[in-house]
PDB file of N, CA and C in Angstrom:
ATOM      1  N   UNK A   1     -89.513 -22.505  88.365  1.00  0.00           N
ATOM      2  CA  UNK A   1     -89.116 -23.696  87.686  1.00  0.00           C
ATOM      3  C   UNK A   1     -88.793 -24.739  88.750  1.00  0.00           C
ATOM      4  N   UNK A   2     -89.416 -26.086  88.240  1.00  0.00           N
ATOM      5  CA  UNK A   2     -88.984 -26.918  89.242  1.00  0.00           C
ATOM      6  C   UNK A   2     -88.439 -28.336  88.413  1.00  0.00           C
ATOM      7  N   UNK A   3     -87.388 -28.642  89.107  1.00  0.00           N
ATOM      8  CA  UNK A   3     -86.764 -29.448  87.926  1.00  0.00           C
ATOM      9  C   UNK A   3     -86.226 -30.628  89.346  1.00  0.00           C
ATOM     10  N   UNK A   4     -86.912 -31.692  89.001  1.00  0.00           N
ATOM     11  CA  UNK A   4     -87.155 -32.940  90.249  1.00  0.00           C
ATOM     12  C   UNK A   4     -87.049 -34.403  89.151  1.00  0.00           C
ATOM     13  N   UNK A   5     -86.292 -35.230  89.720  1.00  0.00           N
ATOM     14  CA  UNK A   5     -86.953 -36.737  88.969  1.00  0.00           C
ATOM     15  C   UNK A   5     -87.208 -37.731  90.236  1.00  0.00           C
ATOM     16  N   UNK A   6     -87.914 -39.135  90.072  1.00  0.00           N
ATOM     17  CA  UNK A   6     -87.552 -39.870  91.168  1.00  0.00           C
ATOM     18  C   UNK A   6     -86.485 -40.742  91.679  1.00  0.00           C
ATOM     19  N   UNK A   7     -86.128 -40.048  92.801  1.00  0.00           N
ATOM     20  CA  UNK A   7     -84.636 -40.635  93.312  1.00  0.00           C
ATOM     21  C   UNK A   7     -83.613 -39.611  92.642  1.00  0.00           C
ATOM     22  N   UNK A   8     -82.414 -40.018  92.824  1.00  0.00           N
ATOM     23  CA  UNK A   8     -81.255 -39.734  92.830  1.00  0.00           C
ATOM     24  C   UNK A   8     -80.972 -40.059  91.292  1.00  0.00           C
ATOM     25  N   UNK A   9     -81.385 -40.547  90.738  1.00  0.00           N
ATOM     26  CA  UNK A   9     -81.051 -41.253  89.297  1.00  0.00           C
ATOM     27  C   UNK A   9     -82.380 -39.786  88.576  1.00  0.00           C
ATOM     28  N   UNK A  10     -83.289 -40.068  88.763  1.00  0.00           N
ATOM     29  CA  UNK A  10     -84.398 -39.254  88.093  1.00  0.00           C
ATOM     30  C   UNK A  10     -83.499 -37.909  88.211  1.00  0.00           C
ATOM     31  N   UNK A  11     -83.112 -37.154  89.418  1.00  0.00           N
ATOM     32  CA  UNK A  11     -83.150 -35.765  89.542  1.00  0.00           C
ATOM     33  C   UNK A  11     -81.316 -35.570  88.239  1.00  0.00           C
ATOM     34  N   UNK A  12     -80.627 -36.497  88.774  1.00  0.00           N
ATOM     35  CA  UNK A  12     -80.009 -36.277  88.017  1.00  0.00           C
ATOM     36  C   UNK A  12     -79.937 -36.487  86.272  1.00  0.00           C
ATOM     37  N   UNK A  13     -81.082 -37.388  85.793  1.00  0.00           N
ATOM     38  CA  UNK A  13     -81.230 -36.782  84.543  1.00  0.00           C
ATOM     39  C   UNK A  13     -82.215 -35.250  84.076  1.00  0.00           C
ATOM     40  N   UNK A  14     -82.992 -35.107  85.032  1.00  0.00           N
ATOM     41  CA  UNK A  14     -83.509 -34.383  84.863  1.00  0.00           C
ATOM     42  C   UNK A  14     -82.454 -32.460  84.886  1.00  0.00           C
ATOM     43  N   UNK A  15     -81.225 -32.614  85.418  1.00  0.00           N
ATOM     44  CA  UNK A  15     -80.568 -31.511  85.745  1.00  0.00           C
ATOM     45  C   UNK A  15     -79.322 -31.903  84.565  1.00  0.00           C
ATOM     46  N   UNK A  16     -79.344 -33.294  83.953  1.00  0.00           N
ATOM     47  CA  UNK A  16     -78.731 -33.006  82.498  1.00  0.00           C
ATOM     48  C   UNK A  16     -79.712 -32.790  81.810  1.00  0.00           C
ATOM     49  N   UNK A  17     -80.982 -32.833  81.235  1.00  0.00           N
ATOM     50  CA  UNK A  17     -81.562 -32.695  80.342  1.00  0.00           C
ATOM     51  C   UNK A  17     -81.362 -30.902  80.340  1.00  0.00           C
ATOM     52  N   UNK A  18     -82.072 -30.022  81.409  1.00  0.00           N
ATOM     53  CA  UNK A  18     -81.864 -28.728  81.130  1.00  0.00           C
ATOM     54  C   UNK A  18     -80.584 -28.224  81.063  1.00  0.00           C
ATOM     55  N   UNK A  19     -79.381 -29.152  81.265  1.00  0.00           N
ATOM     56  CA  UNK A  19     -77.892 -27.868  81.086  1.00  0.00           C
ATOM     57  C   UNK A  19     -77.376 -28.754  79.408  1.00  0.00           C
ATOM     58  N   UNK A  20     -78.242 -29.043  78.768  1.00  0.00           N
ATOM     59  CA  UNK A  20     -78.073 -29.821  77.611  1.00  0.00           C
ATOM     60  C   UNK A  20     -78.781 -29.199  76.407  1.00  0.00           C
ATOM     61  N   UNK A  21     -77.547 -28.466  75.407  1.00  0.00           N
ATOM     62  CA  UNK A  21     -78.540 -27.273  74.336  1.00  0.00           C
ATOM     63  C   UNK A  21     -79.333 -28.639  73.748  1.00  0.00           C
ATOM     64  N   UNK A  22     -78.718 -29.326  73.402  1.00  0.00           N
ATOM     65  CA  UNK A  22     -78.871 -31.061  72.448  1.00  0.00           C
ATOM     66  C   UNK A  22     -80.447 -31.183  72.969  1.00  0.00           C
ATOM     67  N   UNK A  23     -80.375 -31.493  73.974  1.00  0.00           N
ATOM     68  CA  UNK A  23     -81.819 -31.680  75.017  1.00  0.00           C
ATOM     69  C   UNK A  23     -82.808 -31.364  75.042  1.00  0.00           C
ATOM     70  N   UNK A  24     -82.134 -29.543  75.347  1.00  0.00           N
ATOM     71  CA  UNK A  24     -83.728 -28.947  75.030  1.00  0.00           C
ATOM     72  C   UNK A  24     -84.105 -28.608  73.749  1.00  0.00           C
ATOM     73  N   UNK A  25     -83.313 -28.463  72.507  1.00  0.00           N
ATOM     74  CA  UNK A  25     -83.653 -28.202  70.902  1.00  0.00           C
ATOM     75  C   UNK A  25     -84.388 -29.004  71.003  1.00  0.00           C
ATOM     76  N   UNK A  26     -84.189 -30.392  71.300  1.00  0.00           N
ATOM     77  CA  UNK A  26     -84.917 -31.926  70.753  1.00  0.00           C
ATOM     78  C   UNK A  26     -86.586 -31.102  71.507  1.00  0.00           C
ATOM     79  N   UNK A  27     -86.648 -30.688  72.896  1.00  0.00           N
ATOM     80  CA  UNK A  27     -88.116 -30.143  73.312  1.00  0.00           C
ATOM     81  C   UNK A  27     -88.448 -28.876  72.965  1.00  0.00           C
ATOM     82  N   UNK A  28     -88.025 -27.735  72.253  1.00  0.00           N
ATOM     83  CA  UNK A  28     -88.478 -27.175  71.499  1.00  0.00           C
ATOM     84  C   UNK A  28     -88.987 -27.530  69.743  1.00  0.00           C
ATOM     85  N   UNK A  29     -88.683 -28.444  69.447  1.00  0.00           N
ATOM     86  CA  UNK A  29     -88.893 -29.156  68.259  1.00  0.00           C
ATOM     87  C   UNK A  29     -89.964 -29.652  68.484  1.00  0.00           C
ATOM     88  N   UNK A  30     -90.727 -30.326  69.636  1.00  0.00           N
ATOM     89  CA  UNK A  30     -91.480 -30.848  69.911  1.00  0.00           C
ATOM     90  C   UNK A  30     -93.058 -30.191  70.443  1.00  0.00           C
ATOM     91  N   UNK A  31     -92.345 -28.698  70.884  1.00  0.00           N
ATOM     92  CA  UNK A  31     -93.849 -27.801  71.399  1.00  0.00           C
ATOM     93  C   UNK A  31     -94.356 -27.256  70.219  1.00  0.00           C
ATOM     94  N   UNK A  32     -95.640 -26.624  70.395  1.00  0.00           N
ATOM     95  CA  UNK A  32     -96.535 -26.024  69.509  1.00  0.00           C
ATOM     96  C   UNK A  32     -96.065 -24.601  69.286  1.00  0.00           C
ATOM     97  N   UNK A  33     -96.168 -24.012  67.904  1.00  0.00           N
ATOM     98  CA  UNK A  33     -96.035 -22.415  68.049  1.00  0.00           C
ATOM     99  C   UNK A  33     -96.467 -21.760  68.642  1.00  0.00           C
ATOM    100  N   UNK A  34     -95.752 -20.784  69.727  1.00  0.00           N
ATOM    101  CA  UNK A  34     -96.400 -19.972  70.362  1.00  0.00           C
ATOM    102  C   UNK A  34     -96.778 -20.286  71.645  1.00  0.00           C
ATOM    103  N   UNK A  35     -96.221 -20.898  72.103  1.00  0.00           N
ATOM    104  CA  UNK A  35     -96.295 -21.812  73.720  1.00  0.00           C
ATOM    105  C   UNK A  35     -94.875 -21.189  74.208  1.00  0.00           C
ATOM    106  N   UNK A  36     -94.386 -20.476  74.048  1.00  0.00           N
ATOM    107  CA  UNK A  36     -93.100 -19.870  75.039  1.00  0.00           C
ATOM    108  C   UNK A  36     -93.707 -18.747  76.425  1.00  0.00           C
ATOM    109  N   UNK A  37     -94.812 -18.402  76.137  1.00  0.00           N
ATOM    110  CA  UNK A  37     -95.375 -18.113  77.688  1.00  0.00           C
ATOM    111  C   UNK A  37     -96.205 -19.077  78.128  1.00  0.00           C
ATOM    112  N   UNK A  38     -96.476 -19.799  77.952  1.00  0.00           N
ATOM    113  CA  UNK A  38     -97.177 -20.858  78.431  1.00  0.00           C
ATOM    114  C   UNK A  38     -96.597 -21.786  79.623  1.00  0.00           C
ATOM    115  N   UNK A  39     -97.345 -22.624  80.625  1.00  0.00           N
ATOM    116  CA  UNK A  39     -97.026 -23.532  81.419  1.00  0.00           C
ATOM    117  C   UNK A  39     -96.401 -24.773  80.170  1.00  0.00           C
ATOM    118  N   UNK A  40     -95.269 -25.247  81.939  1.00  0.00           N
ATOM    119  CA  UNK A  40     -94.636 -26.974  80.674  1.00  0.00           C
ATOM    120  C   UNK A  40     -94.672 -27.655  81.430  1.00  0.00           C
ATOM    121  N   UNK A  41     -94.713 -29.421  81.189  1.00  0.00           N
ATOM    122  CA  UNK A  41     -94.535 -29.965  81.738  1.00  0.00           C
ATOM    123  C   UNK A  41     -94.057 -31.062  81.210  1.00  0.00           C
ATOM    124  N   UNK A  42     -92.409 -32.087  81.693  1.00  0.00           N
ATOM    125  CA  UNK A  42     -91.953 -32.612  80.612  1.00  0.00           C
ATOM    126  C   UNK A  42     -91.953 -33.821  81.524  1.00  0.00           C
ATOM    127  N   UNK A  43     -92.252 -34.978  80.549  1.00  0.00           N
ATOM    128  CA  UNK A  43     -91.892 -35.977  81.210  1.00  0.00           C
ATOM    129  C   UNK A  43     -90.722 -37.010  80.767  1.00  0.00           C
ATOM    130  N   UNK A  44     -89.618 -37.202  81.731  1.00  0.00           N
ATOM    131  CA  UNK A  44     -88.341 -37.747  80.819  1.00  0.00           C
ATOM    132  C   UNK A  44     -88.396 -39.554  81.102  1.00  0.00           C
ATOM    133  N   UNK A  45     -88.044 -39.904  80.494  1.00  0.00           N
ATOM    134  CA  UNK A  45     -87.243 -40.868  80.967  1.00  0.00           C
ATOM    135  C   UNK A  45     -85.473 -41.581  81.083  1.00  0.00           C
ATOM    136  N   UNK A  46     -84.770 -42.657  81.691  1.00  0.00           N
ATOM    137  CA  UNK A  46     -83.504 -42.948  81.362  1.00  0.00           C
ATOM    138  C   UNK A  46     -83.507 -44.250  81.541  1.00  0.00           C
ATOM    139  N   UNK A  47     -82.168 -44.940  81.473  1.00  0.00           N
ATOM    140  CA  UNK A  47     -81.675 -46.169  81.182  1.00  0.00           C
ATOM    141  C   UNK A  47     -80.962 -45.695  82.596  1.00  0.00           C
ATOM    142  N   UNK A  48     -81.046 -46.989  83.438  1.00  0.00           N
ATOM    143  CA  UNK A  48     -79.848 -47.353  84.407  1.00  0.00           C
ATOM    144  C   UNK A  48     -79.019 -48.407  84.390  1.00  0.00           C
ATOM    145  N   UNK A  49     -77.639 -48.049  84.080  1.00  0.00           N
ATOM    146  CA  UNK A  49     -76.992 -48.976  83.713  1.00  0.00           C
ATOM    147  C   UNK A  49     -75.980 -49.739  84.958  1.00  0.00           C
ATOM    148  N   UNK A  50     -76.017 -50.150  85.312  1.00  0.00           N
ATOM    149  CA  UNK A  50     -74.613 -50.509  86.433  1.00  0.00           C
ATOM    150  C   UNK A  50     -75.023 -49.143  88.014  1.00  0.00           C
ATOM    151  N   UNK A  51     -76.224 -48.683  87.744  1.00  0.00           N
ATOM    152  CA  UNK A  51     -76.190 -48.329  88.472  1.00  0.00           C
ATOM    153  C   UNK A  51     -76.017 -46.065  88.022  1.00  0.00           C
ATOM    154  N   UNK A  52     -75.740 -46.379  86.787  1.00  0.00           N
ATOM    155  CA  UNK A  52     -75.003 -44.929  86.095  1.00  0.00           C
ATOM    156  C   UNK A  52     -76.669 -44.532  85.575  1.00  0.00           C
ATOM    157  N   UNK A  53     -76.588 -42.725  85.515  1.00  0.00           N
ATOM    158  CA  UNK A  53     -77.846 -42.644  85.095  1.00  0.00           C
ATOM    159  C   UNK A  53     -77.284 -42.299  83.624  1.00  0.00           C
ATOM    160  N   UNK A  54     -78.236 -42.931  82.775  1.00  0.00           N
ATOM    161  CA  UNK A  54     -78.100 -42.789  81.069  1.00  0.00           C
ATOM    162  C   UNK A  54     -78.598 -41.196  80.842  1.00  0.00           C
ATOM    163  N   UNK A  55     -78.964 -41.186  79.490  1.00  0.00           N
ATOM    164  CA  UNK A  55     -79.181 -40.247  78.640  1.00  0.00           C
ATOM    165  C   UNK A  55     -80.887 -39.810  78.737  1.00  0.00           C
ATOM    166  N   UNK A  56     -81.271 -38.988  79.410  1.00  0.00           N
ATOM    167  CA  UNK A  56     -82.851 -38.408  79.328  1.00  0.00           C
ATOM    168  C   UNK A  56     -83.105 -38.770  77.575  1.00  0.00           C
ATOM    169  N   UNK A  57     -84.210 -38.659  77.924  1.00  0.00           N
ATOM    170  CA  UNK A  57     -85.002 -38.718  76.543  1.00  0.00           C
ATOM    171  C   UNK A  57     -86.448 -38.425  76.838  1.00  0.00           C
ATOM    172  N   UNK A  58     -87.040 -37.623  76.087  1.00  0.00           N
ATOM    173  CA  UNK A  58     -88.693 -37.289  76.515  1.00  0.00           C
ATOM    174  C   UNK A  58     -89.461 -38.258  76.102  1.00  0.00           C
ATOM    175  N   UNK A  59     -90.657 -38.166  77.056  1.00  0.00           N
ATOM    176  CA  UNK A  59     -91.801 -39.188  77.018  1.00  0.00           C
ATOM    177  C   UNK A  59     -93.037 -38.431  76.505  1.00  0.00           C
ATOM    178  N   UNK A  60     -93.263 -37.569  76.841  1.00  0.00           N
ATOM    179  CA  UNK A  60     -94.255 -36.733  76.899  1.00  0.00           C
ATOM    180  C   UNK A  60     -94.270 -34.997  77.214  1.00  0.00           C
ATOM    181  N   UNK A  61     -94.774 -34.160  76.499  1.00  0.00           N
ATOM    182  CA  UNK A  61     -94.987 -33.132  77.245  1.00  0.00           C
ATOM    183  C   UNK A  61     -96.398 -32.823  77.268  1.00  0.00           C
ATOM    184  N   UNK A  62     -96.534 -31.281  77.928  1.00  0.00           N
ATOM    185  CA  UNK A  62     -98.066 -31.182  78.259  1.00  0.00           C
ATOM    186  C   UNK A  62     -97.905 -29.560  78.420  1.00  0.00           C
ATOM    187  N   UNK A  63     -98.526 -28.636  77.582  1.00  0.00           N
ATOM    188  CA  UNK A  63     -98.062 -27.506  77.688  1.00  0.00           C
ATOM    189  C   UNK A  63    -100.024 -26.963  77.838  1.00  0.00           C
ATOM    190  N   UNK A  64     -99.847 -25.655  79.023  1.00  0.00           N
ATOM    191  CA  UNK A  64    -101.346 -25.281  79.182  1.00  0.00           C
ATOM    192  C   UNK A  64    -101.413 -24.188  79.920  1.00  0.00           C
TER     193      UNK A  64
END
């Protein structure tokens, strides 16, 4: 597992999105049945506010 965003703002939403049950329900809601052995690949985005990293939210995934 590799869990990276860009910069300092990216990595840290990206390391709330996975310690977040809220987070990942919302991306299991979103994969196909039967993709739990499968490759993932998620793409997040956030809001920077003042400099604070906001709330992930998915853009995209890509499961294969």
């Amino acid at each position: 597992m590799v869990i990276a965003g860009a910069g300092r703002n990216g990595t840290e939403a990206a390391g709330e999105f996975v310690a977040s049950s809220v987070l990942l329900k919302k991306l299991d809601e979103r994969l196909p049945a039967g993709s739990q052995d499968s490759n993932l690949e998620v793409i997040l985005k956030t809001d920077l506010i003042d400099g604070k990293t906001g709330e992930p939210a998915i853009v995209a995934t890509y499961v294969w």
